[in-house]
C-alpha atoms as a PDB file:
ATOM      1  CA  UNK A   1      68.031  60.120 114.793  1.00  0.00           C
ATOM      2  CA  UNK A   2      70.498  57.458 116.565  1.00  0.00           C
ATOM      3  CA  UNK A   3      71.556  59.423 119.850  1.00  0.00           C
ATOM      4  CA  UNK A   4      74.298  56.865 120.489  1.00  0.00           C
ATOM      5  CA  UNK A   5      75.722  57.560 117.255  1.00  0.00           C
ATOM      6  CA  UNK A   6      75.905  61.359 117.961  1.00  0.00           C
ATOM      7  CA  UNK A   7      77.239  60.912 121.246  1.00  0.00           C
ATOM      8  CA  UNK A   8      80.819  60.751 120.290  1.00  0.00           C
ATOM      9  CA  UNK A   9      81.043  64.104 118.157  1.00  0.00           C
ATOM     10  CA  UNK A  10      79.024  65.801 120.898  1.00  0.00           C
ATOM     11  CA  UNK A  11      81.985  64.838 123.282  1.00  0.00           C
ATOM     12  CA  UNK A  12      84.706  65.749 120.648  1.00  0.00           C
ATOM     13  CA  UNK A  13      83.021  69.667 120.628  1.00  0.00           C
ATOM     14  CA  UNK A  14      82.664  69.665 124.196  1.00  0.00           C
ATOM     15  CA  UNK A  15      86.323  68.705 124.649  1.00  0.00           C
ATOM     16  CA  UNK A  16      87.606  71.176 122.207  1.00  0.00           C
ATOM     17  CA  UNK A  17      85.673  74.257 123.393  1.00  0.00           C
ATOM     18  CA  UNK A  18      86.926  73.249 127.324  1.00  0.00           C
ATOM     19  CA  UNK A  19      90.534  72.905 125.711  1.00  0.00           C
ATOM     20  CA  UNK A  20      90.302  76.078 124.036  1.00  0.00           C
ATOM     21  CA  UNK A  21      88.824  77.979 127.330  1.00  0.00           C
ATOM     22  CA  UNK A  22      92.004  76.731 129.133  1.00  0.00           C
ATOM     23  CA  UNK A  23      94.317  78.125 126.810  1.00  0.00           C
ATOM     24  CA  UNK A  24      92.324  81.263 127.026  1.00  0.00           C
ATOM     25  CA  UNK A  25      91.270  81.648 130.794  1.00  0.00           C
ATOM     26  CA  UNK A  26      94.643  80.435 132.627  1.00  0.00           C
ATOM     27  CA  UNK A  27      98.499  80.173 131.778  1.00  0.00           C
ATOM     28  CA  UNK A  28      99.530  82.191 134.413  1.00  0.00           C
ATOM     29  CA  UNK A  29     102.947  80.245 134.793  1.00  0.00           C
ATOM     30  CA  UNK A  30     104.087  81.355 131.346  1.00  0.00           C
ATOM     31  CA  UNK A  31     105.955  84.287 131.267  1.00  0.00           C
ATOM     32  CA  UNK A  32     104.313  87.517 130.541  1.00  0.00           C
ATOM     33  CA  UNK A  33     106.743  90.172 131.225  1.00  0.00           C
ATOM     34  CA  UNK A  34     106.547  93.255 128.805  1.00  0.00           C
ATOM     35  CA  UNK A  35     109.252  95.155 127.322  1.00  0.00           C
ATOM     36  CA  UNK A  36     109.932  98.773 129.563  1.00  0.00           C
ATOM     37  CA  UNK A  37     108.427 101.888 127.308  1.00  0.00           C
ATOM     38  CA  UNK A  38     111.542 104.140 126.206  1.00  0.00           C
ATOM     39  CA  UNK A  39     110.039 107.330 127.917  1.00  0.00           C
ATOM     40  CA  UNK A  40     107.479 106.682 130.351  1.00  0.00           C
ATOM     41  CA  UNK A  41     105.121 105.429 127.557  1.00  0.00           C
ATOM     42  CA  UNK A  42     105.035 103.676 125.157  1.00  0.00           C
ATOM     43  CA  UNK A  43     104.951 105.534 121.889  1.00  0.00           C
ATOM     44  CA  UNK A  44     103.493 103.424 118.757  1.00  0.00           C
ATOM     45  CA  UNK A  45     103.583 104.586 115.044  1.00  0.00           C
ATOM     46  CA  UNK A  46     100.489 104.723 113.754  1.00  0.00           C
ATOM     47  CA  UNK A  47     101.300 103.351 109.654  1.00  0.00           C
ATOM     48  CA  UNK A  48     105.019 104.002 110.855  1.00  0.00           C
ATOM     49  CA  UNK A  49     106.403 107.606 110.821  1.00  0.00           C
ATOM     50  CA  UNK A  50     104.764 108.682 108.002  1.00  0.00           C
ATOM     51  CA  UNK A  51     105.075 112.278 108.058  1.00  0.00           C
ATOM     52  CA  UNK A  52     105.809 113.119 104.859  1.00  0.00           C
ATOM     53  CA  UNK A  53     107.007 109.480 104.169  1.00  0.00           C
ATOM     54  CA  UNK A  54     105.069 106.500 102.338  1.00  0.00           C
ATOM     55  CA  UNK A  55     102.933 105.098 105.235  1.00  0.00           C
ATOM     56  CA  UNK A  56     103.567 101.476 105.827  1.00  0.00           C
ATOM     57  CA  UNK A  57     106.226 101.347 104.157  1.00  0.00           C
ATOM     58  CA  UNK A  58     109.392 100.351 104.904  1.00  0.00           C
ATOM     59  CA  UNK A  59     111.166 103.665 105.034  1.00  0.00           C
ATOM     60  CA  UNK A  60     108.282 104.632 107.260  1.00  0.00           C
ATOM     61  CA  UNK A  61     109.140 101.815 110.120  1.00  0.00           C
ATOM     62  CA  UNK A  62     112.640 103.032 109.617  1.00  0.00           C
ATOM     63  CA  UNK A  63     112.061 106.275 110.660  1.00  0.00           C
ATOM     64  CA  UNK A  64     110.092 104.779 113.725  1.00  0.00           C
ATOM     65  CA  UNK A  65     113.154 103.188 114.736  1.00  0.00           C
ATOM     66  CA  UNK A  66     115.482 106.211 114.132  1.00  0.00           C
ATOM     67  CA  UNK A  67     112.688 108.422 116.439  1.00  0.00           C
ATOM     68  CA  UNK A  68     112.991 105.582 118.686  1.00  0.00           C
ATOM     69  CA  UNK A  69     109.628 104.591 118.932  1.00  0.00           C
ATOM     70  CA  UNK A  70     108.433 101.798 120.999  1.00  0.00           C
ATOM     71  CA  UNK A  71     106.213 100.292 118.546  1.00  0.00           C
ATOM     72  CA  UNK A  72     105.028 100.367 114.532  1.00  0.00           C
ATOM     73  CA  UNK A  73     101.451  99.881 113.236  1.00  0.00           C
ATOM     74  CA  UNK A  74     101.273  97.247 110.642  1.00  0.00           C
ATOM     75  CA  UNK A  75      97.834  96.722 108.874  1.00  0.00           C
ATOM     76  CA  UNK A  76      98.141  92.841 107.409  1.00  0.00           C
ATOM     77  CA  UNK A  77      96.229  91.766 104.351  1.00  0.00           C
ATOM     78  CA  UNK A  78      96.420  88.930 102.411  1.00  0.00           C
ATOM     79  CA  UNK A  79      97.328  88.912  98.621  1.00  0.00           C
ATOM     80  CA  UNK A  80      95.124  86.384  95.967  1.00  0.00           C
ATOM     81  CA  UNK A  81      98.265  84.131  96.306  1.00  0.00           C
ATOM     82  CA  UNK A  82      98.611  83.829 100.040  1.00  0.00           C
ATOM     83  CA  UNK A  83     101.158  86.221 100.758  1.00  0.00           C
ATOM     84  CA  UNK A  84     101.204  88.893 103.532  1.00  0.00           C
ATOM     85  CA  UNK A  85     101.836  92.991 102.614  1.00  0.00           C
ATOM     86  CA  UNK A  86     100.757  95.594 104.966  1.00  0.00           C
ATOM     87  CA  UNK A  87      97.894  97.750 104.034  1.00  0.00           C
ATOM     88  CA  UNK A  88      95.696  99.896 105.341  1.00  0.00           C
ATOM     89  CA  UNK A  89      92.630  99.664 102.870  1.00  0.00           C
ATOM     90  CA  UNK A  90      91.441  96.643 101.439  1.00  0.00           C
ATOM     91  CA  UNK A  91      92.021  98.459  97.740  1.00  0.00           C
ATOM     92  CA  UNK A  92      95.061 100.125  96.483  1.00  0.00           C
ATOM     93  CA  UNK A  93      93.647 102.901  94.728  1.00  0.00           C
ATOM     94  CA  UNK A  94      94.501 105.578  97.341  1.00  0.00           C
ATOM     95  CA  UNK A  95      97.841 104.801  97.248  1.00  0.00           C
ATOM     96  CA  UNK A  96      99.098 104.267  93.502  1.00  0.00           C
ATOM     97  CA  UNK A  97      98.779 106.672  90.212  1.00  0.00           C
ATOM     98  CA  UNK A  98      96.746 104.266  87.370  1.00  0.00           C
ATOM     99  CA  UNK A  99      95.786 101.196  89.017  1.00  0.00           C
ATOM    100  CA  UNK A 100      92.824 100.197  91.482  1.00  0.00           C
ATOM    101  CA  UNK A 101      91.612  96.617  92.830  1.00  0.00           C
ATOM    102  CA  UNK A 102      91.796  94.764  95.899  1.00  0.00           C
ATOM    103  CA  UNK A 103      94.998  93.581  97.581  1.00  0.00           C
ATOM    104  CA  UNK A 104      92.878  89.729  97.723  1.00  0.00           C
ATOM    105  CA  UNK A 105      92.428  90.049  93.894  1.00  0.00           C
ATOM    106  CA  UNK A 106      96.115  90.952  93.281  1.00  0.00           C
ATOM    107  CA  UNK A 107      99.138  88.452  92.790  1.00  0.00           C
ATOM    108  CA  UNK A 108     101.910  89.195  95.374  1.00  0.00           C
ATOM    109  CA  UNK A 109     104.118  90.225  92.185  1.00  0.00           C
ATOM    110  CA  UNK A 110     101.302  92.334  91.431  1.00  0.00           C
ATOM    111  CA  UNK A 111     100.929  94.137  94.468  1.00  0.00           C
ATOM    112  CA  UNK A 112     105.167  94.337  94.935  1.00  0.00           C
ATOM    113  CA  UNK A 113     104.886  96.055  91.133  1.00  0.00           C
ATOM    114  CA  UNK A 114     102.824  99.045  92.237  1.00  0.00           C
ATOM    115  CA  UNK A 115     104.861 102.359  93.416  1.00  0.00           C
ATOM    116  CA  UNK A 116     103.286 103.526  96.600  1.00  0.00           C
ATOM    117  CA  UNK A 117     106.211 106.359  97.310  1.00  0.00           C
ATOM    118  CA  UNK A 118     105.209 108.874  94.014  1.00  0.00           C
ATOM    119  CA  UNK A 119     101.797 110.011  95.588  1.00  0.00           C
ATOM    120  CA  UNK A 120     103.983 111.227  98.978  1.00  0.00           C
ATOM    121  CA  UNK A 121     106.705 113.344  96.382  1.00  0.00           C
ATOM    122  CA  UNK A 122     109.023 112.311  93.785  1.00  0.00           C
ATOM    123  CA  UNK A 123     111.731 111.727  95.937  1.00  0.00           C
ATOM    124  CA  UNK A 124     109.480 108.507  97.195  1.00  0.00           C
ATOM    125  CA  UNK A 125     109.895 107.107  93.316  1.00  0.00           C
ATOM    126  CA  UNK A 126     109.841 103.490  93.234  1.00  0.00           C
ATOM    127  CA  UNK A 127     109.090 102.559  97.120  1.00  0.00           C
ATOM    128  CA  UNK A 128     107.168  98.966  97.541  1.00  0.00           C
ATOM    129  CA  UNK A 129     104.635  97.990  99.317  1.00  0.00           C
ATOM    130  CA  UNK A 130     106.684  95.518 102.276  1.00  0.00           C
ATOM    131  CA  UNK A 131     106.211  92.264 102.972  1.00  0.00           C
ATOM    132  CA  UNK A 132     105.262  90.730 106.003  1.00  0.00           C
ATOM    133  CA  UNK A 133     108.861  89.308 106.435  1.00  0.00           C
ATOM    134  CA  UNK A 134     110.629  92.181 105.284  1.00  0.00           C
ATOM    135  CA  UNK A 135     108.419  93.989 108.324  1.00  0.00           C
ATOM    136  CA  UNK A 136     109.546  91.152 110.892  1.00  0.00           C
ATOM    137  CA  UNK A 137     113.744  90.880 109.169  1.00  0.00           C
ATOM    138  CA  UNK A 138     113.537  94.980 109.272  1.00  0.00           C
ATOM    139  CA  UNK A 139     112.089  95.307 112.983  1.00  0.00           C
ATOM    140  CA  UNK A 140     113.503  92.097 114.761  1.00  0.00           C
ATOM    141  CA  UNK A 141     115.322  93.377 117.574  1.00  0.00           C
ATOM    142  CA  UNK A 142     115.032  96.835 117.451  1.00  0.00           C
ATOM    143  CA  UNK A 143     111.297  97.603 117.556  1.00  0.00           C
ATOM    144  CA  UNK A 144     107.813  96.099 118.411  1.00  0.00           C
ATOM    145  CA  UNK A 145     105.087  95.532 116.346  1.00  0.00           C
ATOM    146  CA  UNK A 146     101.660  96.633 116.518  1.00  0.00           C
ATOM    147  CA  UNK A 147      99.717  93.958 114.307  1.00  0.00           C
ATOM    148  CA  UNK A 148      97.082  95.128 113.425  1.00  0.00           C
ATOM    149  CA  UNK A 149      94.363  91.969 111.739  1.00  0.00           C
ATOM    150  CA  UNK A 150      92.866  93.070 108.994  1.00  0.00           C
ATOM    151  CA  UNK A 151      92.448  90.118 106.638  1.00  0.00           C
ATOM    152  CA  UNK A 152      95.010  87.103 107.311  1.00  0.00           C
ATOM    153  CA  UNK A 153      95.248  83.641 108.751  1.00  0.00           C
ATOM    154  CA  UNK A 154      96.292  83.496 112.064  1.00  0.00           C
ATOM    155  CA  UNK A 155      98.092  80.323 112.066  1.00  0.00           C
ATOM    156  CA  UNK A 156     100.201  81.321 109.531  1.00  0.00           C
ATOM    157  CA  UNK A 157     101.472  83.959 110.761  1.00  0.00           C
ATOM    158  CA  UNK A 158     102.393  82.703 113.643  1.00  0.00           C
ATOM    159  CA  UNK A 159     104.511  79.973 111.621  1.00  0.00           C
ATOM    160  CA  UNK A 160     106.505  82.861 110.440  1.00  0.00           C
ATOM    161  CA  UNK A 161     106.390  84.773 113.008  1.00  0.00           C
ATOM    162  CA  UNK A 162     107.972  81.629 115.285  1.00  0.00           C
ATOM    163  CA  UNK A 163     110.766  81.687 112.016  1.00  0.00           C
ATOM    164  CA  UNK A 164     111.828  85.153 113.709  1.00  0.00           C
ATOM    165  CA  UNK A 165     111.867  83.838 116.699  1.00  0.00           C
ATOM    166  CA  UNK A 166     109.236  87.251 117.736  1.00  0.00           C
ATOM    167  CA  UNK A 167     106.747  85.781 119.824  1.00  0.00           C
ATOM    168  CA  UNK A 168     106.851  88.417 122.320  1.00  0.00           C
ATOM    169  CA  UNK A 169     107.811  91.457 120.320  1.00  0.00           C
ATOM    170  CA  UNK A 170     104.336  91.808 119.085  1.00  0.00           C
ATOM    171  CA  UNK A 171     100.955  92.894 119.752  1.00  0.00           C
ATOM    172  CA  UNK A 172      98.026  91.382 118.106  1.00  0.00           C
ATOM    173  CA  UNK A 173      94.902  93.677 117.603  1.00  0.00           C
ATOM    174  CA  UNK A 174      92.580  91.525 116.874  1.00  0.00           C
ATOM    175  CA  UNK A 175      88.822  92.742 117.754  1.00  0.00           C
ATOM    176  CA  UNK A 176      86.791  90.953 120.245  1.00  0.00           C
ATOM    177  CA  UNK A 177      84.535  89.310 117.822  1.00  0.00           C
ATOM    178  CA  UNK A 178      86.858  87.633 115.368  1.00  0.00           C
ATOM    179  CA  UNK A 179      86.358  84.567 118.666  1.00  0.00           C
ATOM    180  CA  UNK A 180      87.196  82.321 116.313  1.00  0.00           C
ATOM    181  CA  UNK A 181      90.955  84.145 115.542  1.00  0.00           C
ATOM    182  CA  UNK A 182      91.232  84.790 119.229  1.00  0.00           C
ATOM    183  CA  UNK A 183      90.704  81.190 119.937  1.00  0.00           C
ATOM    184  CA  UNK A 184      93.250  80.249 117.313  1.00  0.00           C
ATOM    185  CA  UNK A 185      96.353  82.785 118.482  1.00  0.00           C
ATOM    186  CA  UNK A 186      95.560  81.547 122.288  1.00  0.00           C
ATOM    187  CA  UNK A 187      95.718  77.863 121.119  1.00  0.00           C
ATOM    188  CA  UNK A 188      98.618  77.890 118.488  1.00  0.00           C
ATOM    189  CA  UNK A 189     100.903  80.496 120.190  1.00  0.00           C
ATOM    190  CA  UNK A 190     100.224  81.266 124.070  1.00  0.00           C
ATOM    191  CA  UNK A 191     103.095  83.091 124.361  1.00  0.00           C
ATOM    192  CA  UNK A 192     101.858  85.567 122.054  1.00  0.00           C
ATOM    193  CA  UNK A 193     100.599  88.914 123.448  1.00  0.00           C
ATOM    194  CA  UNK A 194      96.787  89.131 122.626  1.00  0.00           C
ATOM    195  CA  UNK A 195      95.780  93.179 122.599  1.00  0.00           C
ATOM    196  CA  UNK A 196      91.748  92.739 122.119  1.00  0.00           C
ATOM    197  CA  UNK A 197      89.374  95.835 122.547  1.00  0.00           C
ATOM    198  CA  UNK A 198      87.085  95.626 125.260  1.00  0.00           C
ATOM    199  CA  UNK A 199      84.481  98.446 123.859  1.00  0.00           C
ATOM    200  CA  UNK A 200      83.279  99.821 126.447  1.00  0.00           C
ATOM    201  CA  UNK A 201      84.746 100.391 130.494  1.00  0.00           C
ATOM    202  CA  UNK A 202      81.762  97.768 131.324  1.00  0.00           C
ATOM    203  CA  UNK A 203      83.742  95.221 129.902  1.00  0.00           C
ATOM    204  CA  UNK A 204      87.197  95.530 130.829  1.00  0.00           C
ATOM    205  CA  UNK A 205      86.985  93.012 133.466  1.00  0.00           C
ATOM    206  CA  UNK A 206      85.088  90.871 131.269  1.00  0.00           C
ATOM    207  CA  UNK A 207      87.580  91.219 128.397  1.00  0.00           C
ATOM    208  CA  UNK A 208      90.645  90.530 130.845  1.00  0.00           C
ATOM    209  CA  UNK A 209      89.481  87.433 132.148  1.00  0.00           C
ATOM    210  CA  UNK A 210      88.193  86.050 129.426  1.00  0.00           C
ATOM    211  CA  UNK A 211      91.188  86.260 127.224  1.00  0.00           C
ATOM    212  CA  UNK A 212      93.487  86.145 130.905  1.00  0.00           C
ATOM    213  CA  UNK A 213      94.823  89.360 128.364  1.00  0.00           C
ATOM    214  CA  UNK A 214      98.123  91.517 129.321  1.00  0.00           C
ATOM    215  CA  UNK A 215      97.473  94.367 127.000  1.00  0.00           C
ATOM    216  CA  UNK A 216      94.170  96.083 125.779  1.00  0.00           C
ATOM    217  CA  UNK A 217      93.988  98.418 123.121  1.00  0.00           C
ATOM    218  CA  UNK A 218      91.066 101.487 123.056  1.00  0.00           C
ATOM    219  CA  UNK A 219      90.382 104.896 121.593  1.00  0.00           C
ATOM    220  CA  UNK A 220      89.608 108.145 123.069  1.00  0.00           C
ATOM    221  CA  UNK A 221      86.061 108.039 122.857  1.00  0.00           C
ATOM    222  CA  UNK A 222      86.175 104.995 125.183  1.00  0.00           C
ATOM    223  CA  UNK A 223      89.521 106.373 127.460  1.00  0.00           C
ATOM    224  CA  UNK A 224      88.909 107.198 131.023  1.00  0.00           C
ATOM    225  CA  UNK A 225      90.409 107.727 134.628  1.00  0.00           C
ATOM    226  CA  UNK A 226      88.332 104.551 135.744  1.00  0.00           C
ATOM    227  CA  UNK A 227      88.944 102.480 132.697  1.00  0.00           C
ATOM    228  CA  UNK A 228      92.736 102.525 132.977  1.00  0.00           C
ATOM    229  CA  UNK A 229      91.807 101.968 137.062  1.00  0.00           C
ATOM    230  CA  UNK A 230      90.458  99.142 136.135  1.00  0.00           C
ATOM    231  CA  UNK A 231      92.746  97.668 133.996  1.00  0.00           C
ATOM    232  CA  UNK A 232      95.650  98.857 136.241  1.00  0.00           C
ATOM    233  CA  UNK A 233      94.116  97.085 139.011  1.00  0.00           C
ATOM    234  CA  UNK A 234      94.735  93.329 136.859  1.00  0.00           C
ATOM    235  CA  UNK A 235      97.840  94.415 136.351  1.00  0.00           C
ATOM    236  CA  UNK A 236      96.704  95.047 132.934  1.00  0.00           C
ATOM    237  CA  UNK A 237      98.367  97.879 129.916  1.00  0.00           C
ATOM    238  CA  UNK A 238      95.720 100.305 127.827  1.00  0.00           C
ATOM    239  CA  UNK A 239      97.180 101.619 124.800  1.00  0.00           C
ATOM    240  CA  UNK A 240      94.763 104.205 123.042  1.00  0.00           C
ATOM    241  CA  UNK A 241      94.758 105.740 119.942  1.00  0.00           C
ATOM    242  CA  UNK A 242      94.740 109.700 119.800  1.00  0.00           C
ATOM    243  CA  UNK A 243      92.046 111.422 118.046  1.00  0.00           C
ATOM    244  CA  UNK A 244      93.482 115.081 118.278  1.00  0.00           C
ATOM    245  CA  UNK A 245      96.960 114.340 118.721  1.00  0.00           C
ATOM    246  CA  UNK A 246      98.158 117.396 120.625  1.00  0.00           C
ATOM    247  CA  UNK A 247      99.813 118.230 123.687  1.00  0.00           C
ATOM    248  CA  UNK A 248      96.366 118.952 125.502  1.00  0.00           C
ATOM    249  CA  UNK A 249      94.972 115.751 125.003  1.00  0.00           C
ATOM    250  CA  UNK A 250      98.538 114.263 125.495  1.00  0.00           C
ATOM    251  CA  UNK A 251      98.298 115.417 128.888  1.00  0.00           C
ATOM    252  CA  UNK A 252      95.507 113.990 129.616  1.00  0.00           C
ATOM    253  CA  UNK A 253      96.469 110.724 128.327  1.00  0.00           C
ATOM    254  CA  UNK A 254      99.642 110.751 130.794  1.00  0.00           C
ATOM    255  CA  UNK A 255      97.838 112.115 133.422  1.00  0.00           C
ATOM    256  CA  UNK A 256      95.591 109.175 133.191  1.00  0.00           C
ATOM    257  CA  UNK A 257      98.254 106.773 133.261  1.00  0.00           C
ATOM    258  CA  UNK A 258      97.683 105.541 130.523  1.00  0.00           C
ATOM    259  CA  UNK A 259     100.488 102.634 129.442  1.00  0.00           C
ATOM    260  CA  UNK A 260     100.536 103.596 125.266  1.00  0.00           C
ATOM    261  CA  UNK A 261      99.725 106.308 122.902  1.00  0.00           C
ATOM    262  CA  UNK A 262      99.251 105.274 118.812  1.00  0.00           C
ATOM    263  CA  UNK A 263     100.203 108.035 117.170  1.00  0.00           C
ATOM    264  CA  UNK A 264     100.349 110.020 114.046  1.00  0.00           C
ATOM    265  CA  UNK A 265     102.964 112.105 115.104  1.00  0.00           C
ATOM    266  CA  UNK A 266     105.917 109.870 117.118  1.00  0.00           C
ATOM    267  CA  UNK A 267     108.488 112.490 116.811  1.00  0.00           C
ATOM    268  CA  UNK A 268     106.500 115.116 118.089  1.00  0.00           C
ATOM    269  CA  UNK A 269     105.336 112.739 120.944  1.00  0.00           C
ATOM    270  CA  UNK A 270     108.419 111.575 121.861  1.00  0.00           C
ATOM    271  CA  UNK A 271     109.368 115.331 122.211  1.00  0.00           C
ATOM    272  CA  UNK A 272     106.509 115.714 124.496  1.00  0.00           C
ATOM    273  CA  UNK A 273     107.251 112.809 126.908  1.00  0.00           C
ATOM    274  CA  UNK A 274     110.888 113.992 127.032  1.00  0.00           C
ATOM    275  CA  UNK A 275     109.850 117.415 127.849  1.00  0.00           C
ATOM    276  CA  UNK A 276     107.717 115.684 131.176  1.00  0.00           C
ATOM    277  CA  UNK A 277     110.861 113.902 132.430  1.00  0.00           C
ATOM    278  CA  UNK A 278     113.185 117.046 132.448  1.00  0.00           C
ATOM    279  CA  UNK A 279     111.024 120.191 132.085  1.00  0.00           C
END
């Protein structure tokens, strides 16, 4: 092997990676203020609110808004043509009459054909599954988003997103070991808000410096007085995900201090929290 022929590329990797850990680890001049929660906390809509509406659909996100919610939950998937729906499953099949496939094997015609409303009630007839920037044209201004990564390119999204002009109205979920998508939203759009999922409370700390991350999304299985402590402490946000979405567990939530709740029930949530501020 000629080592003085390799020495070049070993000094382009070893640039990139250090360029990359910058973007990551420190941009602490940029500004990172987040929007005020409407009650207390902020209240995300888990699908949109779905109750007895199409979830993620546009009608859903609508409601959201109406309610007054602080947030929707989008699921993004790609179709076979390079357009972006929202999704929950990779396949259709729970959510049409007659057809089944993945969304990556489907033309975006063929995914904008299917009628996801008739499955909720008849009333739902003819509702479409929405495009990315029908999401971003329908929310811009009135509501954050929750992105949730399932299966799309980062740096195109953030192209479109940048259209909007919605850097900082949205969330990204992305899970701590899609590094290579982490590295890609930190280094194409720092002002984007980057919500990863430390796991467990032993790596909170971890998570938040190694990202330098403003917002970090968990579930009640990991939730706890110390874990939002800790976050709290590096001036940090937690936004969890309910598991038995009632006033009990509510409680606790708030109690906690806990910055977010993703729920399946906004309305009812947003009841709740305004019930707290003037009992």
């Amino acid at each position: 092997m000629n080592h003085k022929r390799s020495l070049p590329a070993i000094a382009f990797v070893f640039l990139f990676f250090c360029s990359v850990f910058q973007v990551l680890a420190h941009d602490a001049n940029r500004d990172t203020t987040l929007p005020k929660a409407k009650n207390g906390c902020y209240v995300v809509a888990h699908r949109g609110a779905h109750i007895n509406i199409p979830e993620n659909s546009l009608p859903a996100y609508q409601k959201a808004i109406d309610l007054g919610c602080d947030f929707v939950e989008i699921d993004v998937r790609t179709t076979k043509d390079g357009r972006f729906v929202s999704m929950h499953n990779s396949e259709i099949d729970e959510y049409v009459k007659g057809s089944e496939g993945k969304v990556s094997d489907l033309a975006f015609s063929e995914v904008k054909a299917l009628d996801i409303g008739i499955m909720t009630g008849p009333e739902w007839k003819d509702t479409r599954v929405p495009s990315f920037e029908e999401i971003l044209e329908l929310c811009r201004g009135k509501i954050g988003i929750y992105l949730d990564l399932k299966a799309a390119p980062v740096p195109e999204l953030i192209r479109i997103i940048k259209q909007y002009k919605m850097e900082r109205d949205i969330f990204w979920y992305i899970p701590s070991s899609r590094v290579l998508e982490i590295s890609e939203l930190a280094t194409d759009c720092p002002e984007c808000i980057l919500m990863p999922d430390p796991g467990k409370e032993d790596n909170v700390i971890n998570m938040i410096e190694k990202y330098n991350a403003k917002v970090l999304a968990t579930d009640m299985g990991e939730l706890s007085n110390s874990f939002i402590s800790k976050a709290h402490n590096h001036k940090v946000v937690v936004i969890v995900d309910e598991d038995k979405g009632n006033e009990a567990e509510w409680t606790k939530i708030i109690e906690w201090h806990t910055d977010g709740i993703q729920t399946d029930d906004p309305e009812k949530l947003i009841s709740f929290l305004k019930s707290r501020k003037n009992p």
